[in-house]
C-alpha atoms as a PDB file:
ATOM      1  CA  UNK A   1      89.836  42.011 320.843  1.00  0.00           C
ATOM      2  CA  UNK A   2      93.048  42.816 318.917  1.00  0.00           C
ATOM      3  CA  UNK A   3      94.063  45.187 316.510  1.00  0.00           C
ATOM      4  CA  UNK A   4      93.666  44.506 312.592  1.00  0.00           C
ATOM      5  CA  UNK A   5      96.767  43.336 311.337  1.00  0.00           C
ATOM      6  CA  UNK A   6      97.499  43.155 307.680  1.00  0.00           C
ATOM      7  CA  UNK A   7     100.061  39.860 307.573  1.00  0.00           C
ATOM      8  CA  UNK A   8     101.714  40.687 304.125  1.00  0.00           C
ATOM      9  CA  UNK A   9     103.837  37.813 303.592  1.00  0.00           C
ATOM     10  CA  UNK A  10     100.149  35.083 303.959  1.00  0.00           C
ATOM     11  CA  UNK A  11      97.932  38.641 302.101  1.00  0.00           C
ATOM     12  CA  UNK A  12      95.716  38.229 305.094  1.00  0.00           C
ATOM     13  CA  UNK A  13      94.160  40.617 307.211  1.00  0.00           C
ATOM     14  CA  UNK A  14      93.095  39.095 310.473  1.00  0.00           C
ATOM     15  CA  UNK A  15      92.124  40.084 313.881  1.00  0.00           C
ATOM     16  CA  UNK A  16      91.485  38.392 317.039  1.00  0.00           C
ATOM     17  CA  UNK A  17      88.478  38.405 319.460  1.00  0.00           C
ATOM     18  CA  UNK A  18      88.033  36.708 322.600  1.00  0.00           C
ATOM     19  CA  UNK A  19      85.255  33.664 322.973  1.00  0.00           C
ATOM     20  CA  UNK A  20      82.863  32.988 325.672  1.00  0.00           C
ATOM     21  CA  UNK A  21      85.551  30.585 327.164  1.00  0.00           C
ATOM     22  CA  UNK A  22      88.494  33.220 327.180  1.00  0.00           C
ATOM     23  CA  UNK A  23      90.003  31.556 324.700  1.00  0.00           C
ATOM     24  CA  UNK A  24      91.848  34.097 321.527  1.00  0.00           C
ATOM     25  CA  UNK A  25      89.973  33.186 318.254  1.00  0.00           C
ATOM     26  CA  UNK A  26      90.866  34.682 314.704  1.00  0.00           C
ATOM     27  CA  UNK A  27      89.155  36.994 312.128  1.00  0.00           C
ATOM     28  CA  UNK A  28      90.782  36.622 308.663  1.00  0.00           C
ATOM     29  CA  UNK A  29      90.406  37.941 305.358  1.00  0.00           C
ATOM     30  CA  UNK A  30      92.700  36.958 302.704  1.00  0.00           C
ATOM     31  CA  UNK A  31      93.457  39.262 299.486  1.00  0.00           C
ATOM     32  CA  UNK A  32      95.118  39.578 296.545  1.00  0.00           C
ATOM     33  CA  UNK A  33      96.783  42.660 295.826  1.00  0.00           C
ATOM     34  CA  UNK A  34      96.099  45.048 292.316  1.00  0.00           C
ATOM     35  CA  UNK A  35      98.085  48.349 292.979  1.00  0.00           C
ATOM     36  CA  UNK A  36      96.229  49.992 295.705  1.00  0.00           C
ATOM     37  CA  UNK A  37      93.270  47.534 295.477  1.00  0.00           C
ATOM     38  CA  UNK A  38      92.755  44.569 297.818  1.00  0.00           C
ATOM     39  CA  UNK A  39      90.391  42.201 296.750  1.00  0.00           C
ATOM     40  CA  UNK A  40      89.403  40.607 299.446  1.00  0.00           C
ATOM     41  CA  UNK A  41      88.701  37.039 298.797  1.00  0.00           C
ATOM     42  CA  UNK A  42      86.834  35.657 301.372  1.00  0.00           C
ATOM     43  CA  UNK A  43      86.571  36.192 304.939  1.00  0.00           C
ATOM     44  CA  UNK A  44      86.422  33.563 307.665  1.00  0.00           C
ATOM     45  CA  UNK A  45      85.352  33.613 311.324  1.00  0.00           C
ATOM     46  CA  UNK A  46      86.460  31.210 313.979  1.00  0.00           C
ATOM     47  CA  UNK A  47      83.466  28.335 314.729  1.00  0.00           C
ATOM     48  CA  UNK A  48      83.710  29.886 318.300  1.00  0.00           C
ATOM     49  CA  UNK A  49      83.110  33.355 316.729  1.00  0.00           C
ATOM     50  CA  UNK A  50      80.360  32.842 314.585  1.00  0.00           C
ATOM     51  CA  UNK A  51      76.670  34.513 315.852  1.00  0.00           C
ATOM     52  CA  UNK A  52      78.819  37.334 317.866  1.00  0.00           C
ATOM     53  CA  UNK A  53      79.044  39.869 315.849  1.00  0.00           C
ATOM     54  CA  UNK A  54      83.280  39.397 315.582  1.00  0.00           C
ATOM     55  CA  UNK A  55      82.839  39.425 312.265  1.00  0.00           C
ATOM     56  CA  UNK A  56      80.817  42.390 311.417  1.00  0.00           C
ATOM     57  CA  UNK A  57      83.757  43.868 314.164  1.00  0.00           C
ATOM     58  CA  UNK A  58      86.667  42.837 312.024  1.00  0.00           C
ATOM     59  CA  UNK A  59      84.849  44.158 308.444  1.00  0.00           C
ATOM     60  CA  UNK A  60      84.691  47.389 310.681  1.00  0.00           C
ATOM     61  CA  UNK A  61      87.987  47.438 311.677  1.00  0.00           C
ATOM     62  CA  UNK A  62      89.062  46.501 308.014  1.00  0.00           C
ATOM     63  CA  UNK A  63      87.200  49.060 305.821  1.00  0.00           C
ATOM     64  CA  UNK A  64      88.884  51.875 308.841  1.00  0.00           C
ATOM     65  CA  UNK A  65      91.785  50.623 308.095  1.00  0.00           C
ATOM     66  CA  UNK A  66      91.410  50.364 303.960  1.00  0.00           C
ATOM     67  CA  UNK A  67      90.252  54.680 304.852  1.00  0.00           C
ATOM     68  CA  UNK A  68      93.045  55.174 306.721  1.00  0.00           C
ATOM     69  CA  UNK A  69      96.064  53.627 304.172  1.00  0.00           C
ATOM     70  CA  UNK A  70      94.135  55.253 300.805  1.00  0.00           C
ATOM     71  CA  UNK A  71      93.487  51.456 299.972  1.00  0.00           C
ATOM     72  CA  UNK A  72      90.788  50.189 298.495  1.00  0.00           C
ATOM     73  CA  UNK A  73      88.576  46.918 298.631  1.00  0.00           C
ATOM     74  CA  UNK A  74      86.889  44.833 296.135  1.00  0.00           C
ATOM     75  CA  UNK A  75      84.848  42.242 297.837  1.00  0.00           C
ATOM     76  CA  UNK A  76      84.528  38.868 296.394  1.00  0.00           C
ATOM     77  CA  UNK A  77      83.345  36.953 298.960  1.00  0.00           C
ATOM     78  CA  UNK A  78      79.255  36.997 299.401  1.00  0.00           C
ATOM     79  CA  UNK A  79      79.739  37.990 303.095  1.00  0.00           C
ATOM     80  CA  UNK A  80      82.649  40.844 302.640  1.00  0.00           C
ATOM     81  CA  UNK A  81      80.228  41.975 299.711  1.00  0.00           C
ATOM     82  CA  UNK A  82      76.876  42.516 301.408  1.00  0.00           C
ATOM     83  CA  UNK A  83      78.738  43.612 304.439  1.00  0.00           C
ATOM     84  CA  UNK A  84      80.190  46.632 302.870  1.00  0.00           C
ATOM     85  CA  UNK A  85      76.661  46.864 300.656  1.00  0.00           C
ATOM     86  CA  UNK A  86      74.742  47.620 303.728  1.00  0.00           C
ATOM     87  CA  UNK A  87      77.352  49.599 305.605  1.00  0.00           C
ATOM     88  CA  UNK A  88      77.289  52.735 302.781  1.00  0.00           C
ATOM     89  CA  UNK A  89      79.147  55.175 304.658  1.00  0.00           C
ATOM     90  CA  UNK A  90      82.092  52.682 303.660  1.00  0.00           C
ATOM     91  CA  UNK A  91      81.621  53.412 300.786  1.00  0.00           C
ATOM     92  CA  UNK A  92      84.668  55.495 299.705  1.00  0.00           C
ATOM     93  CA  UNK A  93      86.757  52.433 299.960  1.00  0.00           C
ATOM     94  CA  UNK A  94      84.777  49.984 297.849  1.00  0.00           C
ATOM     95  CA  UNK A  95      86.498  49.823 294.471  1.00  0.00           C
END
């Protein structure tokens, strides 16, 4: 696994995890930016990552990192939005 990285020039956040065949897949999440608010607009695993848990990892990794800068998120996408639904202590950075 890799750090997050927020890629400002694409708005993505993404992250990558390493696959059952050693092989460095990505996390992403890209946003649009209001202010100090990233909505986050959908968030797509790798086909290799999918059923591991990567992405559950990278939401982690993301909402730490929205605590961290004073940012905050507004989910859009379904999975970004139960995600951060049934992770409540999150939920300081849900705008």
């Amino acid at each position: 696994m890799t750090d997050l990285r927020d890629v400002v020039a694409r708005q993505r956040f993404e992250q990558g995890f390493t696959d059952s065949d050693g092989q460095t897949r990505t996390v992403y999440a890209d946003y649009a930016i209001h202010g100090n608010t990233r909505v986050i607009q959908y968030v797509e695993a790798d086909p290799a990552l999918r059923g591991t848990g990567a992405a559950g990892t990278f939401m982690q990794a993301l909402a730490e990192h929205a605590r961290a800068e004073g940012l905050k998120l507004a989910p859009r996408c379904s999975y970004a939005v139960v995600w951060l639904k049934r992770h409540s202590q999150y939920s300081d950075v849900v705008a």
